[in-house]
Protein backbone atom coordinates (compact mmCIF):
# COMPACT_ATOMS: atom_id res chain seq x y z
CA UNK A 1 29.98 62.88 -134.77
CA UNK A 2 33.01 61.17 -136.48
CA UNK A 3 32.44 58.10 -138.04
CA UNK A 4 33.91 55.50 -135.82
CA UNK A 5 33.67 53.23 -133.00
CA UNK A 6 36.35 53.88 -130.00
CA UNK A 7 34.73 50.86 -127.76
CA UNK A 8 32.81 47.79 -127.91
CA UNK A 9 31.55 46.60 -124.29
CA UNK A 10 30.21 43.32 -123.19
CA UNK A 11 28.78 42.83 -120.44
CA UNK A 12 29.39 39.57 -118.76
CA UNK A 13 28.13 36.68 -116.32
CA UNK A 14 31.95 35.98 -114.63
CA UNK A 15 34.44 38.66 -115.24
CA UNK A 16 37.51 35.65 -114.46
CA UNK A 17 36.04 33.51 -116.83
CA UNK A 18 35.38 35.69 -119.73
CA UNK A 19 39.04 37.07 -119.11
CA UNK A 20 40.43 33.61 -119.67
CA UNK A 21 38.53 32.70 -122.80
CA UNK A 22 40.19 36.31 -124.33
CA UNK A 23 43.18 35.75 -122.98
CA UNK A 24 43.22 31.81 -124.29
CA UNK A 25 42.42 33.26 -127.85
CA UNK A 26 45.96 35.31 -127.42
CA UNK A 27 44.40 38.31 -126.19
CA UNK A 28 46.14 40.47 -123.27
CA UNK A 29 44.07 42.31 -121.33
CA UNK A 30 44.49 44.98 -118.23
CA UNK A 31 42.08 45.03 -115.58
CA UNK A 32 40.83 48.01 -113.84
CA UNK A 33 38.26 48.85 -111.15
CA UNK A 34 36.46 45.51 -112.19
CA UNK A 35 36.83 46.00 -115.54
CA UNK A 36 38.97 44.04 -118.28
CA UNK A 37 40.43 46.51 -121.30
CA UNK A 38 41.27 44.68 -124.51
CA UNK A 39 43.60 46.30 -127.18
CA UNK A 40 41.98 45.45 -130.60
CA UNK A 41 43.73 47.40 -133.22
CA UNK A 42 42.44 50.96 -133.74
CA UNK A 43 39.71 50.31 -130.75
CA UNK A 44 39.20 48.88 -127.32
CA UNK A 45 37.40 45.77 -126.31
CA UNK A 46 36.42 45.79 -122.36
CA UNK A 47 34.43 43.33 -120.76
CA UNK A 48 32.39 44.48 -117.22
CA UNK A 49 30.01 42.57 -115.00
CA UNK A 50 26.29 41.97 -117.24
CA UNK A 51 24.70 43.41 -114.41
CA UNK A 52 26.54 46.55 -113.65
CA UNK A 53 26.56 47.43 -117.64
CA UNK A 54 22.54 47.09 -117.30
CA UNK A 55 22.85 49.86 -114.79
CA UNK A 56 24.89 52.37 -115.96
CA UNK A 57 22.98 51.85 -119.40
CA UNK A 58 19.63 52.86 -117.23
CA UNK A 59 18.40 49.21 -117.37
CA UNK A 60 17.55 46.86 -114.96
CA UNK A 61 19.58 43.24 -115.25
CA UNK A 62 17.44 40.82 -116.98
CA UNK A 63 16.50 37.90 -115.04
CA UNK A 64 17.11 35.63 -117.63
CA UNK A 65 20.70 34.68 -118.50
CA UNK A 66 21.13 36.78 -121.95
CA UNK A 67 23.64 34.08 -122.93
CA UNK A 68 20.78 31.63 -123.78
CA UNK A 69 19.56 33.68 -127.09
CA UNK A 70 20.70 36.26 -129.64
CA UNK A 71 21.75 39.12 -127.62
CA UNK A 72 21.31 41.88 -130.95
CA UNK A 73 24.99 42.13 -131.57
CA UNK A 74 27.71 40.77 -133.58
CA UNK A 75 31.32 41.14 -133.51
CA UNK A 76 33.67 40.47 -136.35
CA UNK A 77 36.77 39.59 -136.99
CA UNK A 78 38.44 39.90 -140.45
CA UNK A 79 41.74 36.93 -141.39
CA UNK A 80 44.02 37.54 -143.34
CA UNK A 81 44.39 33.65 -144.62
CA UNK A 82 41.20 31.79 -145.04
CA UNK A 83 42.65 28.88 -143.33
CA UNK A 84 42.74 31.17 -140.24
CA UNK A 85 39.09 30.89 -139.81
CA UNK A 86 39.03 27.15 -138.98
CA UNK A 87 42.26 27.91 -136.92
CA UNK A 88 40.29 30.32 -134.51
CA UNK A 89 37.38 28.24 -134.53
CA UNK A 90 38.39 25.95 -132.75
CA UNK A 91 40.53 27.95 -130.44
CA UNK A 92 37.42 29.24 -129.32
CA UNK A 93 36.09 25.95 -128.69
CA UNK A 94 38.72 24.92 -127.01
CA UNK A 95 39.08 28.06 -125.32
CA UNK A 96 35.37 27.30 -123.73
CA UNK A 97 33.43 29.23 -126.66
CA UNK A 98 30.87 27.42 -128.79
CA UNK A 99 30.78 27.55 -132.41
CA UNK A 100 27.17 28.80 -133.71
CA UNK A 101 27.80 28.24 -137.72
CA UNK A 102 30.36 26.25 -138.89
CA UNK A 103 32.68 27.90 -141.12
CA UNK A 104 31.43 27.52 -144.84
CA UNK A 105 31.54 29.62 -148.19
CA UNK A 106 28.51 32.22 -148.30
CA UNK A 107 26.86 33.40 -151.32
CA UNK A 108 29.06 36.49 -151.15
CA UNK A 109 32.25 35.24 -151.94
CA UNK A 110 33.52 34.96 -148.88
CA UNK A 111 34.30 32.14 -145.99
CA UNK A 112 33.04 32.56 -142.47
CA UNK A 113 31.87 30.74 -139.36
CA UNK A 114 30.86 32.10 -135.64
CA UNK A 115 31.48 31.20 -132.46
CA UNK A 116 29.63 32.63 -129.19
CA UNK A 117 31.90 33.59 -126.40
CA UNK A 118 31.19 31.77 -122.39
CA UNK A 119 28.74 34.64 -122.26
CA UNK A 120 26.64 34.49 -125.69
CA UNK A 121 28.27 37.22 -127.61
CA UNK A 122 28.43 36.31 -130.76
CA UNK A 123 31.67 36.94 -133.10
CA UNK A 124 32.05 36.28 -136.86
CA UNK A 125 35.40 34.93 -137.74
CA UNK A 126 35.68 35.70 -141.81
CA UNK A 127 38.23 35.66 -144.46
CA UNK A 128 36.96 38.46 -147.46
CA UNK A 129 39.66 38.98 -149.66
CA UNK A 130 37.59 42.00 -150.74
CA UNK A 131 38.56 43.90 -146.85
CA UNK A 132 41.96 45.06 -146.75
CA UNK A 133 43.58 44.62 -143.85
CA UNK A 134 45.79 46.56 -142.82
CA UNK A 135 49.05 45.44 -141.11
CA UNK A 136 47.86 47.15 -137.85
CA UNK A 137 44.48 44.98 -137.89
CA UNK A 138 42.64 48.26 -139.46
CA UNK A 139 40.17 47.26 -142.02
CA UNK A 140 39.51 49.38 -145.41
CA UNK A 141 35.73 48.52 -146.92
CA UNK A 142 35.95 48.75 -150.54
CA UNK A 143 34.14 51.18 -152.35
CA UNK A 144 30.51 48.96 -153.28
CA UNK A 145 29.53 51.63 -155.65
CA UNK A 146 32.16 51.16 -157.89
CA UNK A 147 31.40 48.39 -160.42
């Protein structure tokens, strides 16, 4: 298995509504049988009905709306600018998204808030001038072992 993620899928409450929030962060998307496909650099970002993701994962839907707690996943997305993080902040608030964490400097080194899209899922909005980026979007981790 290569190294590498080709997809990320969320599975959500309102398929119009969590299209709009994307597409009011600057995102364009293409629908298809019910499904929204994002473009996200070197992967894909689609967003199907909660429900039918449950189902063709072999799981029943939960009964409880899974946008009330932590869901087990985070998204992240790397800027290039550290005042970019405050920027997309709030365009996810205004976009309909709530911000989770303020943006603030961690222990790290680097400067980061988080925002949970209409449905829950949670995305990390950092700057870490130790991640390349790219000028495609494609991130390069640096090598920790080296001192």
């Amino acid at each position: 298995m290569e190294q590498r993620i080709s997809l990320v899928t969320l599975g959500v409450g309102d398929l119009g509504r969590a299209r709009r929030f994307y597409e009011a962060l600057g995102w364009r998307g293409q629908e298809v049988e019910e499904t929204v496909f994002f473009q996200a650099g070197g992967l894909a970002l689609s967003l199907w009905g909660r429900d039918k993701l449950a189902r063709d994962s072999g799981f029943e839907p939960r009964a409880a709306d899974a946008a009330e707690g932590f869901g087990g996943i985070v998204l992240a997305y790397n800027t290039r600018a550290r005042s970019e993080v405050d920027e997309l902040l709030s365009a996810a608030e205004r976009a309909g998204g709530r911000v989770t964490r303020a943006a603030a400097e961690s222990v790290y080194g680097f400067y980061s808030g988080v925002f949970a899209d209409p449905d829950g899922h949670l995305w990390e909005v950092a700057h870490n001038p130790g991640f390349t980026l790219a000028e495609d979007g494609s991130l390069t981790l640096p090598d920790f072992g080296a001192s």
